[in-house]
PDB file of N, CA and C in Angstrom:
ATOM      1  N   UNK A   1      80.051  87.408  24.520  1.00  0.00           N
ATOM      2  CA  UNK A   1      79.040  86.383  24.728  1.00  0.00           C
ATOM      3  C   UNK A   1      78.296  86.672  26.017  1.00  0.00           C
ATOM      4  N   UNK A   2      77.071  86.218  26.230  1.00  0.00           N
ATOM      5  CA  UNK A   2      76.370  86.654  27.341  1.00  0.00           C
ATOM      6  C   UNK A   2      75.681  85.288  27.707  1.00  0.00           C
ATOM      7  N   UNK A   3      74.694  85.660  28.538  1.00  0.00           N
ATOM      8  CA  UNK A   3      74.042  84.280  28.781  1.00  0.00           C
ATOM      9  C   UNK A   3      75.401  83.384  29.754  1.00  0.00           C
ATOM     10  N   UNK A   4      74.585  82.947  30.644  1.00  0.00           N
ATOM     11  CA  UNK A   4      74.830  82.018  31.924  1.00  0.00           C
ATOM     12  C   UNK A   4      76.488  80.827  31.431  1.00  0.00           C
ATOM     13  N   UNK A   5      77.072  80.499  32.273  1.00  0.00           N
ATOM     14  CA  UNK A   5      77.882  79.458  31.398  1.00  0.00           C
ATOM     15  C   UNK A   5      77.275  78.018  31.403  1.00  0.00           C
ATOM     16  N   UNK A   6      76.487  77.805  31.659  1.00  0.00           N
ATOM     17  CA  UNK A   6      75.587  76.252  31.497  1.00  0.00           C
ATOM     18  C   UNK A   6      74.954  76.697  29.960  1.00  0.00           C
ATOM     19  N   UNK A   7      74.474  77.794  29.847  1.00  0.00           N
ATOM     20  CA  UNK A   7      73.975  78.403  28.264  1.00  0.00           C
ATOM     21  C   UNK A   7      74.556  78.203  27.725  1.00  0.00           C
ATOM     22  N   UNK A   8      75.576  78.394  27.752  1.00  0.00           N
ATOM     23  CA  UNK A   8      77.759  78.828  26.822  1.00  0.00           C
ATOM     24  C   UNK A   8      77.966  77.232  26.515  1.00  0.00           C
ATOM     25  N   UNK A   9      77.704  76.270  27.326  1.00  0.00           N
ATOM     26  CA  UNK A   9      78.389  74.794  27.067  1.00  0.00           C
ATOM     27  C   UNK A   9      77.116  73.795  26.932  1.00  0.00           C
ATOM     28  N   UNK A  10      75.885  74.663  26.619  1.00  0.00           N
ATOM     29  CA  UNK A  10      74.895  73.709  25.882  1.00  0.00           C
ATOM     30  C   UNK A  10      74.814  74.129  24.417  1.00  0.00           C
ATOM     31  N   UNK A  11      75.555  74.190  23.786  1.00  0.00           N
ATOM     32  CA  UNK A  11      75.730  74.639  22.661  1.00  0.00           C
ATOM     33  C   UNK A  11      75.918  73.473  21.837  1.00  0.00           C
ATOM     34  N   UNK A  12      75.510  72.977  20.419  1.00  0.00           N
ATOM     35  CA  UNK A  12      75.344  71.963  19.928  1.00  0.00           C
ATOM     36  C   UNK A  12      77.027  72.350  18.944  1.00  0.00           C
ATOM     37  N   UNK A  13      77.824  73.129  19.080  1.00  0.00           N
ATOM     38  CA  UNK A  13      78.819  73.832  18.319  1.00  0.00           C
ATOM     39  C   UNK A  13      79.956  73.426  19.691  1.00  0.00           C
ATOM     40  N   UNK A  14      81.106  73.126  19.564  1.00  0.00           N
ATOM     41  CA  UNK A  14      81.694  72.437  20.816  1.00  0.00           C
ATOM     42  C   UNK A  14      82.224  74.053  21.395  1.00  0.00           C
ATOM     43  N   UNK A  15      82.573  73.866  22.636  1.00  0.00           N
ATOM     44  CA  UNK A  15      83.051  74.957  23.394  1.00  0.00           C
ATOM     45  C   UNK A  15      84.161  74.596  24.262  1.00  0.00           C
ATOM     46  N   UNK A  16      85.488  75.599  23.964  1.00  0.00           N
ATOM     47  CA  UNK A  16      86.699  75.192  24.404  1.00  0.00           C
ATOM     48  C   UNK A  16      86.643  76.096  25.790  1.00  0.00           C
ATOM     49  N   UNK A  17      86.672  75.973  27.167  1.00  0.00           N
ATOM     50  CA  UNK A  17      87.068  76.522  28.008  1.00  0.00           C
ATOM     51  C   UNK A  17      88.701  76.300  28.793  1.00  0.00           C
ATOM     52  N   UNK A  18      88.778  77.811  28.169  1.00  0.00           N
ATOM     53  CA  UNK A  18      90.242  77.709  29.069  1.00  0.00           C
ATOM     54  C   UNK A  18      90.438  78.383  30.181  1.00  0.00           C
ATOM     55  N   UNK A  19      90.095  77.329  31.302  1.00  0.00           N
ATOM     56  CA  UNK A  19      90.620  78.127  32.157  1.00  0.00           C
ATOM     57  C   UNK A  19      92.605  78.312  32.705  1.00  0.00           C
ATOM     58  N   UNK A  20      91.945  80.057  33.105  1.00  0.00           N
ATOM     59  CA  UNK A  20      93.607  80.426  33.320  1.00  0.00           C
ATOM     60  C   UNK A  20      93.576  81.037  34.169  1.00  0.00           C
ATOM     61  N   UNK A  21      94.499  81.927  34.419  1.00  0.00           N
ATOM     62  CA  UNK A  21      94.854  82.867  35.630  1.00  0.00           C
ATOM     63  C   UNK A  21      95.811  84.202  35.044  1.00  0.00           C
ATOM     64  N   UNK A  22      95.750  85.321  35.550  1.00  0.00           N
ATOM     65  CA  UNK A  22      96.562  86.133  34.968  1.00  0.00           C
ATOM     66  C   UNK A  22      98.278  86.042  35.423  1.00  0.00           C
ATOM     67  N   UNK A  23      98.167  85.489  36.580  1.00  0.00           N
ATOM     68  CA  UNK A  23     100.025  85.148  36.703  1.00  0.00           C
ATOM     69  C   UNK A  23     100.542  83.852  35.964  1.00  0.00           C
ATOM     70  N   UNK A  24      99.660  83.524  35.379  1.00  0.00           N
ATOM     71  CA  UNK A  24     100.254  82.011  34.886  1.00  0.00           C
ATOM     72  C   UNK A  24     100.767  82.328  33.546  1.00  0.00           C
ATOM     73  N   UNK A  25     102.356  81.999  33.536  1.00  0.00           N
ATOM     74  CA  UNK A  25     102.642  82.029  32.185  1.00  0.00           C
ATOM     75  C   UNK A  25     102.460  81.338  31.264  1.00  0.00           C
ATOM     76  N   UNK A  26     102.462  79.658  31.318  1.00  0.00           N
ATOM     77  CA  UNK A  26     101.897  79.106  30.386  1.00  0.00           C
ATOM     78  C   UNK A  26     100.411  79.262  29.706  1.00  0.00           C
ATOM     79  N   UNK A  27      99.666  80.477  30.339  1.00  0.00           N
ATOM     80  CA  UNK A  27      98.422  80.493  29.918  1.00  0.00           C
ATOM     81  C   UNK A  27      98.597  81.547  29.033  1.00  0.00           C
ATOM     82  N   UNK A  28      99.588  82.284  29.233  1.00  0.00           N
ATOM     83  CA  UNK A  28      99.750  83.303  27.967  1.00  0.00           C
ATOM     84  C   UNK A  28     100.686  82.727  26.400  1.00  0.00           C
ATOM     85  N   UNK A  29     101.476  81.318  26.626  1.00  0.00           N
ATOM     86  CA  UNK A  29     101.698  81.147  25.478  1.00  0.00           C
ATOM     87  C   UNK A  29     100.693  80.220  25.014  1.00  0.00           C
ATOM     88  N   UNK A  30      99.757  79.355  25.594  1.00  0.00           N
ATOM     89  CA  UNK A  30      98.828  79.069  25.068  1.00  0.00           C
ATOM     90  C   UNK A  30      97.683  80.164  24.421  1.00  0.00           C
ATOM     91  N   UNK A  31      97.537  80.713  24.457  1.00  0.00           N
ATOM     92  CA  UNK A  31      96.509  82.043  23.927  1.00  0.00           C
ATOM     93  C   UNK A  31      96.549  81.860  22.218  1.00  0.00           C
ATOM     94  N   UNK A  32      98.062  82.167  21.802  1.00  0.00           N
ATOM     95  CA  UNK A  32      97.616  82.263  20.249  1.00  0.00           C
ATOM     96  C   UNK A  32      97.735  80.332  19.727  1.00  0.00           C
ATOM     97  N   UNK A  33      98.066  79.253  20.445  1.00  0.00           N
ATOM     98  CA  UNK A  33      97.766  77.932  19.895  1.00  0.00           C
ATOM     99  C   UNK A  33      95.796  78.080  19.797  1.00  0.00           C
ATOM    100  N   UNK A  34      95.349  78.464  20.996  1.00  0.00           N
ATOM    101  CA  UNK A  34      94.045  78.291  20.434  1.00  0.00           C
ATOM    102  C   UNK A  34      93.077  79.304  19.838  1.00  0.00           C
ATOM    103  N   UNK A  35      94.095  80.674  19.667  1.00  0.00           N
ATOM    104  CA  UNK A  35      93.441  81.734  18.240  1.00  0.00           C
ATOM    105  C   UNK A  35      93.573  80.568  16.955  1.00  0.00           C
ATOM    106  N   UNK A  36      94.392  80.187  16.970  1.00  0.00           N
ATOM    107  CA  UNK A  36      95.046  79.322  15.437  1.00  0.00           C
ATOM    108  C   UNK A  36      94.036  78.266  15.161  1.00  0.00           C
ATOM    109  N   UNK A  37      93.908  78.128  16.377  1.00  0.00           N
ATOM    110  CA  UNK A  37      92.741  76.520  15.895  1.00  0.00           C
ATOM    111  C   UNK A  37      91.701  77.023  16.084  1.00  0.00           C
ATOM    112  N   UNK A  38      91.152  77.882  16.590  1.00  0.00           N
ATOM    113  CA  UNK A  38      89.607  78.988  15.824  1.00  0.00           C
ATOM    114  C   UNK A  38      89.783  79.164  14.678  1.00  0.00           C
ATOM    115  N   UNK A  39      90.895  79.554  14.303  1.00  0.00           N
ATOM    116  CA  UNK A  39      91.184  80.098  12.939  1.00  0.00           C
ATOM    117  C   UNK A  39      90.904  78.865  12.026  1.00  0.00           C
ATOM    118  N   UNK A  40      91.818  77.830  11.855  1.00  0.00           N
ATOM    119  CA  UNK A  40      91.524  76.343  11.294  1.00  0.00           C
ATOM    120  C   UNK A  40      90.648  75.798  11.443  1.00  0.00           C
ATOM    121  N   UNK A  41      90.084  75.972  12.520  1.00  0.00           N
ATOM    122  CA  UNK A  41      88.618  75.037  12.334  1.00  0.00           C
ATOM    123  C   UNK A  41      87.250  76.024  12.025  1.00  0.00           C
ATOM    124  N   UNK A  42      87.919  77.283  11.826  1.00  0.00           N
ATOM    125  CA  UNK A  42      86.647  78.473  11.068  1.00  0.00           C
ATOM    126  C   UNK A  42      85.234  78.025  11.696  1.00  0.00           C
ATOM    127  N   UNK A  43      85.237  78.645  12.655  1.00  0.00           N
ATOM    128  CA  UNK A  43      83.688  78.775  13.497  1.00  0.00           C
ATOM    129  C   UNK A  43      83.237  77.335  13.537  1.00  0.00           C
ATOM    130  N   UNK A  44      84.162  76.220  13.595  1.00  0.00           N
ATOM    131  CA  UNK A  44      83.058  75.021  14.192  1.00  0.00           C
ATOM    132  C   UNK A  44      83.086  75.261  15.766  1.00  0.00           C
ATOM    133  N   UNK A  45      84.180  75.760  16.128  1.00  0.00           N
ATOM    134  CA  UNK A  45      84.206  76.119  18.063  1.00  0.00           C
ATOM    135  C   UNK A  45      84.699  77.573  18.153  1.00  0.00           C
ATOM    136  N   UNK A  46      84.264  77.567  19.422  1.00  0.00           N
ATOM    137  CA  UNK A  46      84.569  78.732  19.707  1.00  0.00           C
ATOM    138  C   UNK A  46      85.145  78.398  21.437  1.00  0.00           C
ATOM    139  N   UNK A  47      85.949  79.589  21.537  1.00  0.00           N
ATOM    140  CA  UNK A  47      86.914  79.027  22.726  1.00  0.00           C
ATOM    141  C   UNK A  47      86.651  80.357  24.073  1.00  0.00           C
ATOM    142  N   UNK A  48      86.398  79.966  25.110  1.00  0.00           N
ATOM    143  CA  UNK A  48      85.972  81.162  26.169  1.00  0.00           C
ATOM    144  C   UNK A  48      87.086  80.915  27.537  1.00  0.00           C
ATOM    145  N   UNK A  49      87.849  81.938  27.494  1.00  0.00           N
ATOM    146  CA  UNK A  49      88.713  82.430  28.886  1.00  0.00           C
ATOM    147  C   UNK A  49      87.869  82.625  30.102  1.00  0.00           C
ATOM    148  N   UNK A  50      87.944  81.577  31.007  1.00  0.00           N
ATOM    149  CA  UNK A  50      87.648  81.806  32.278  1.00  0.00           C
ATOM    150  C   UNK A  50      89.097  81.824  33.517  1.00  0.00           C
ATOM    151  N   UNK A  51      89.166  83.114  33.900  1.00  0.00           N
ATOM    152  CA  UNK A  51      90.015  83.244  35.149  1.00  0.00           C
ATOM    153  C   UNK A  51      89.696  82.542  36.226  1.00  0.00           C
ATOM    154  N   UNK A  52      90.282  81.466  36.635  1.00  0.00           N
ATOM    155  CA  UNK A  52      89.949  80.734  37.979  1.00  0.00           C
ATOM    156  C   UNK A  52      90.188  81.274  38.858  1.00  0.00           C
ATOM    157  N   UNK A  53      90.845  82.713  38.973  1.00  0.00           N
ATOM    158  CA  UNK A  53      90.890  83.368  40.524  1.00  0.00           C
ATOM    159  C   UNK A  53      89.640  84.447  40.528  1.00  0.00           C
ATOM    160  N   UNK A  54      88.794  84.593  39.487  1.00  0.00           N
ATOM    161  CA  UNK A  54      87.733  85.603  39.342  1.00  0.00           C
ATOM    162  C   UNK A  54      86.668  84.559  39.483  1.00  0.00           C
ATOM    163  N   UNK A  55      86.738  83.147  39.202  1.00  0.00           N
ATOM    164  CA  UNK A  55      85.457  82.723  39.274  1.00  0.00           C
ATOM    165  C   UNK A  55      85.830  81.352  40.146  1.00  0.00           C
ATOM    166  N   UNK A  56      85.633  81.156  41.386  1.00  0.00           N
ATOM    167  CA  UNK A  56      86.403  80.205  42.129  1.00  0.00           C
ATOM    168  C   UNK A  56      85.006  78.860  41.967  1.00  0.00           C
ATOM    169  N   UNK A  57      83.917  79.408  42.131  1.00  0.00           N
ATOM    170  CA  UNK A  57      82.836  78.722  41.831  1.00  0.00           C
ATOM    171  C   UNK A  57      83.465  77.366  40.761  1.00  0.00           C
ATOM    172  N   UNK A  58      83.424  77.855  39.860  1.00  0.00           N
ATOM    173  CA  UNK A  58      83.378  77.069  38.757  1.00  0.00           C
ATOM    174  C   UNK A  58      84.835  76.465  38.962  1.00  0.00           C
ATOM    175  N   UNK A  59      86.299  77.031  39.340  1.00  0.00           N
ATOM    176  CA  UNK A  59      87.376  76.200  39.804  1.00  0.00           C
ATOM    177  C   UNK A  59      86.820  74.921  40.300  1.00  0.00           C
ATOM    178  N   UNK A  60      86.190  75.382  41.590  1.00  0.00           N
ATOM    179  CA  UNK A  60      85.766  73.575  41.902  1.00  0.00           C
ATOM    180  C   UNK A  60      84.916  73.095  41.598  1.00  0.00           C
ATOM    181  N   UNK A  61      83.634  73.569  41.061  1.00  0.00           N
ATOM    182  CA  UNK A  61      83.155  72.414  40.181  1.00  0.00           C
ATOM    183  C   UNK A  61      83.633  71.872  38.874  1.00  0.00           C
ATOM    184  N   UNK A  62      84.310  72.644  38.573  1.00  0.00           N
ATOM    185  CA  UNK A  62      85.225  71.460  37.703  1.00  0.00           C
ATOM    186  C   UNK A  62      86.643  70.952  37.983  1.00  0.00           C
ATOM    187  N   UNK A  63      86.697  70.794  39.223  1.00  0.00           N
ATOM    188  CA  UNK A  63      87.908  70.595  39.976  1.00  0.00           C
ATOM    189  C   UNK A  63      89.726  70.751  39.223  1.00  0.00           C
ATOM    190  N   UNK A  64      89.204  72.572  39.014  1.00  0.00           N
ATOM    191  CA  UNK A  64      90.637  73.064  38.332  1.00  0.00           C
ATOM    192  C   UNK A  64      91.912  72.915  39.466  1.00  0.00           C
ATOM    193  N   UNK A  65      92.741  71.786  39.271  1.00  0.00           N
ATOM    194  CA  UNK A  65      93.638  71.907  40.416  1.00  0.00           C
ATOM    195  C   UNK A  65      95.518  73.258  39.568  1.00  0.00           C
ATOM    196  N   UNK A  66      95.540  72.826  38.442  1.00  0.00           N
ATOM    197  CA  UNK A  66      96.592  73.263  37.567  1.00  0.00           C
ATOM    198  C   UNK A  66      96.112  73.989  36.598  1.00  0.00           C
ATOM    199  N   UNK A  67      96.391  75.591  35.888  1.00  0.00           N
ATOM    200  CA  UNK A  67      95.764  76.066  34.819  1.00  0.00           C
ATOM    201  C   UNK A  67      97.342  76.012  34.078  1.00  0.00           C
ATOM    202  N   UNK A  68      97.095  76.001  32.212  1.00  0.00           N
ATOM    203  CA  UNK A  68      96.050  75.942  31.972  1.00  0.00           C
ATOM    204  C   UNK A  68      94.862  75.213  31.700  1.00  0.00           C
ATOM    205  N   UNK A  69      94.015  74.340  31.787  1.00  0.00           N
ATOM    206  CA  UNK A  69      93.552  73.669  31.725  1.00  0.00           C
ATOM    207  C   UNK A  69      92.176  74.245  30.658  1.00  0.00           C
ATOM    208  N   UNK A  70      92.187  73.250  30.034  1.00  0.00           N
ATOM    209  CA  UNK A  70      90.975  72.940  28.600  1.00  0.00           C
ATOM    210  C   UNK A  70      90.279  71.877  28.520  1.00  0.00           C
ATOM    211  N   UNK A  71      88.996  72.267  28.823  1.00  0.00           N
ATOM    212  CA  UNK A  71      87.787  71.345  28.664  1.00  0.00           C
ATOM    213  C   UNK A  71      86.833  71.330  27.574  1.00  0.00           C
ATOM    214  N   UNK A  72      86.480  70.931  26.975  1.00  0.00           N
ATOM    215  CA  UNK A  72      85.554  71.127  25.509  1.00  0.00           C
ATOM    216  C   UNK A  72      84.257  70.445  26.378  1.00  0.00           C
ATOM    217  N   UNK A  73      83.280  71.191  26.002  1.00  0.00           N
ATOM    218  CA  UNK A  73      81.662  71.041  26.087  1.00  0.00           C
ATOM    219  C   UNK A  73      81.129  70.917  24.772  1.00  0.00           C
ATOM    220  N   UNK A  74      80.038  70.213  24.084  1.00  0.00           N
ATOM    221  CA  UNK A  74      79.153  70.284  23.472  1.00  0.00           C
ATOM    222  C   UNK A  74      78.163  69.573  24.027  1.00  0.00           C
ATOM    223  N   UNK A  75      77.024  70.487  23.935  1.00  0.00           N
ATOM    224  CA  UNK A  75      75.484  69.833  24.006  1.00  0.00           C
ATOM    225  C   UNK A  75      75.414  69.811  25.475  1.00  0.00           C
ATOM    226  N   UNK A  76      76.184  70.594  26.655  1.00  0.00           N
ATOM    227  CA  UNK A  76      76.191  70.598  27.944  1.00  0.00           C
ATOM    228  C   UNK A  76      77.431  69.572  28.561  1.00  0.00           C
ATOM    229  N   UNK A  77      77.638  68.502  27.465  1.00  0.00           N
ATOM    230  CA  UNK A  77      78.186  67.164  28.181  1.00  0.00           C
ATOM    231  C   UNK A  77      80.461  67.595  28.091  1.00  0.00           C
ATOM    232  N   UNK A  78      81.116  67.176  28.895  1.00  0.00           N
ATOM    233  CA  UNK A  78      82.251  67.206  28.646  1.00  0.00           C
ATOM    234  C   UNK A  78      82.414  66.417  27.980  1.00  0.00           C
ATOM    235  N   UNK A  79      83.248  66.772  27.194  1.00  0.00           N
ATOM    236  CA  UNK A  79      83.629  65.675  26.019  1.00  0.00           C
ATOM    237  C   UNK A  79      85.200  65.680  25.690  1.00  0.00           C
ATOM    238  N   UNK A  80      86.154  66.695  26.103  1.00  0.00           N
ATOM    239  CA  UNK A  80      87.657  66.566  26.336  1.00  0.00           C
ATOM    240  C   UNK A  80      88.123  67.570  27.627  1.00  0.00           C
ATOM    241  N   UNK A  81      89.110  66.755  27.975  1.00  0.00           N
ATOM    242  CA  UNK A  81      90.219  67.728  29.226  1.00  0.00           C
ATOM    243  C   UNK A  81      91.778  67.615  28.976  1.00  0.00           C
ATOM    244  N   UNK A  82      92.238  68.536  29.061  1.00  0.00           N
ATOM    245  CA  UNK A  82      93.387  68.596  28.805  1.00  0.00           C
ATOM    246  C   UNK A  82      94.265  69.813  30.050  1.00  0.00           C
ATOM    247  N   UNK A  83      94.983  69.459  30.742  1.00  0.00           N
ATOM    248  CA  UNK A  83      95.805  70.346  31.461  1.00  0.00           C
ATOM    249  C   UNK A  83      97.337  70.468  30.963  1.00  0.00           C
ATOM    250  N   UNK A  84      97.268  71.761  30.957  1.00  0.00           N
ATOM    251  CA  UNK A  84      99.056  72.129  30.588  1.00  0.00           C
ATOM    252  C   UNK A  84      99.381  72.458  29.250  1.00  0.00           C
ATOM    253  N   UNK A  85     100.162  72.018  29.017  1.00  0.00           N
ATOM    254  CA  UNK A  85     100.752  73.433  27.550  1.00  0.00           C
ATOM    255  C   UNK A  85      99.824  71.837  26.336  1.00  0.00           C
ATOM    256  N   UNK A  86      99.796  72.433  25.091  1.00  0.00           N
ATOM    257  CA  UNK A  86      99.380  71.504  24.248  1.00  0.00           C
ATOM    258  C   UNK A  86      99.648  72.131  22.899  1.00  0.00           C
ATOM    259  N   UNK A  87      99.947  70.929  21.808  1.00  0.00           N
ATOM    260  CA  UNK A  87     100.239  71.758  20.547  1.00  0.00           C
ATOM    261  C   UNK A  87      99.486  72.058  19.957  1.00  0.00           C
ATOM    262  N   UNK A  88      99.205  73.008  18.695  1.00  0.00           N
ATOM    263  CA  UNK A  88      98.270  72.677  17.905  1.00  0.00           C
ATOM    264  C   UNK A  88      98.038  71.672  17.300  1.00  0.00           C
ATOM    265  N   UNK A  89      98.716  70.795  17.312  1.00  0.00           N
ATOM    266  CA  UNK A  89      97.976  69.684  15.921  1.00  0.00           C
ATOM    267  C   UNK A  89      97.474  68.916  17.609  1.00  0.00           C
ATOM    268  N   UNK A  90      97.836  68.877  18.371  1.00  0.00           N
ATOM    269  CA  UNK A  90      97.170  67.675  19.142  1.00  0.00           C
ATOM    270  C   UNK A  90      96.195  68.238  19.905  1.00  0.00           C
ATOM    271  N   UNK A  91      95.723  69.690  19.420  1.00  0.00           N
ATOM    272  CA  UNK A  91      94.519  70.394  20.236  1.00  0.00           C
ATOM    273  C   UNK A  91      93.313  69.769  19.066  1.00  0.00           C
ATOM    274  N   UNK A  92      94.317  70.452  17.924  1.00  0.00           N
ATOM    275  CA  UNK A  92      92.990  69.871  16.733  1.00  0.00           C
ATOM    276  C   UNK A  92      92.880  68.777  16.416  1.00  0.00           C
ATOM    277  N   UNK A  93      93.067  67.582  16.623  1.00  0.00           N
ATOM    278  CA  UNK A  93      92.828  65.979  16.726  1.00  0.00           C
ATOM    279  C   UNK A  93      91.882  66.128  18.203  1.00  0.00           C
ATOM    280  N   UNK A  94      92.024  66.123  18.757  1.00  0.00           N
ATOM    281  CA  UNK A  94      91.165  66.236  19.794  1.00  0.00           C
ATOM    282  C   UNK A  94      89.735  67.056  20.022  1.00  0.00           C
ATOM    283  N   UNK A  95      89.706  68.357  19.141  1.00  0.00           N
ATOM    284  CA  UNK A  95      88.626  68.954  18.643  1.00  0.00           C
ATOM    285  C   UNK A  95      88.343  68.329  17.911  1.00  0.00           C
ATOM    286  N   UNK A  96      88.967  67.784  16.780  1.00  0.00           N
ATOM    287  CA  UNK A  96      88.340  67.147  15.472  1.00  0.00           C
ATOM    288  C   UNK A  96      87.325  65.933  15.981  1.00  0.00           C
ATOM    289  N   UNK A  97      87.883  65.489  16.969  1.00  0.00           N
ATOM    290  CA  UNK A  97      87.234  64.111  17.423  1.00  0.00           C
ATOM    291  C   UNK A  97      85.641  64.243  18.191  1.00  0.00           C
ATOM    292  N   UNK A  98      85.744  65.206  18.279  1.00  0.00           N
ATOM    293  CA  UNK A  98      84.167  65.573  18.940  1.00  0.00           C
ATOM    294  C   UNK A  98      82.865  66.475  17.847  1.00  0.00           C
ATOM    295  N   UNK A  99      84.070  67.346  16.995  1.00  0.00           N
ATOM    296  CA  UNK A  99      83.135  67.718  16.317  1.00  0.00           C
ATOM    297  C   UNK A  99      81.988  67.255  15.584  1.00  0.00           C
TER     298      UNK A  99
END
């Protein structure tokens, strides 16, 4: 994907940002919960890895204090947050609810 991340989360299609970190382990067993719910919800979202130690900018403007942390954007606006491990069914009730 290219284009700016204000581009990335004005998207009328919701957008899952996860931010993570590469020492964080819970960010690596979260990885395939939200391949699965790309997979299940077949291109209504799409989900983008941001490293909070590569992009500190955006850490504090969205005041990442704990990764992993998941925010859904559509249309620019936040519309869910979630920090820490999460299941699939309660990622996709929570996507479902915005879509």
């Amino acid at each position: 994907m290219s284009g700016t991340f204000e581009e990335l989360i004005s998207s009328p299609t919701p957008v899952v940002i996860d931010f993570t970190a590469a020492w964080c382990v819970p960010c690596k067993k979260i990885t395939p919960i939200l391949s699965q719910l790309v997979d299940e919800l077949d291109e209504e979202i799409s989900v983008i890895k941001i490293d909070v130690d590569k992009n500190p900018a955006l850490r504090k403007k969205y005041n990442i204090t704990a990764v992993p942390t998941l925010i859904a954007f559509k249309n620019g606006k936040q519309k869910w947050r979630h920090t820490g491990m999460i299941t699939l069914v309660k990622a996709k009730q929570a996507i479902r609810g915005i879509l």
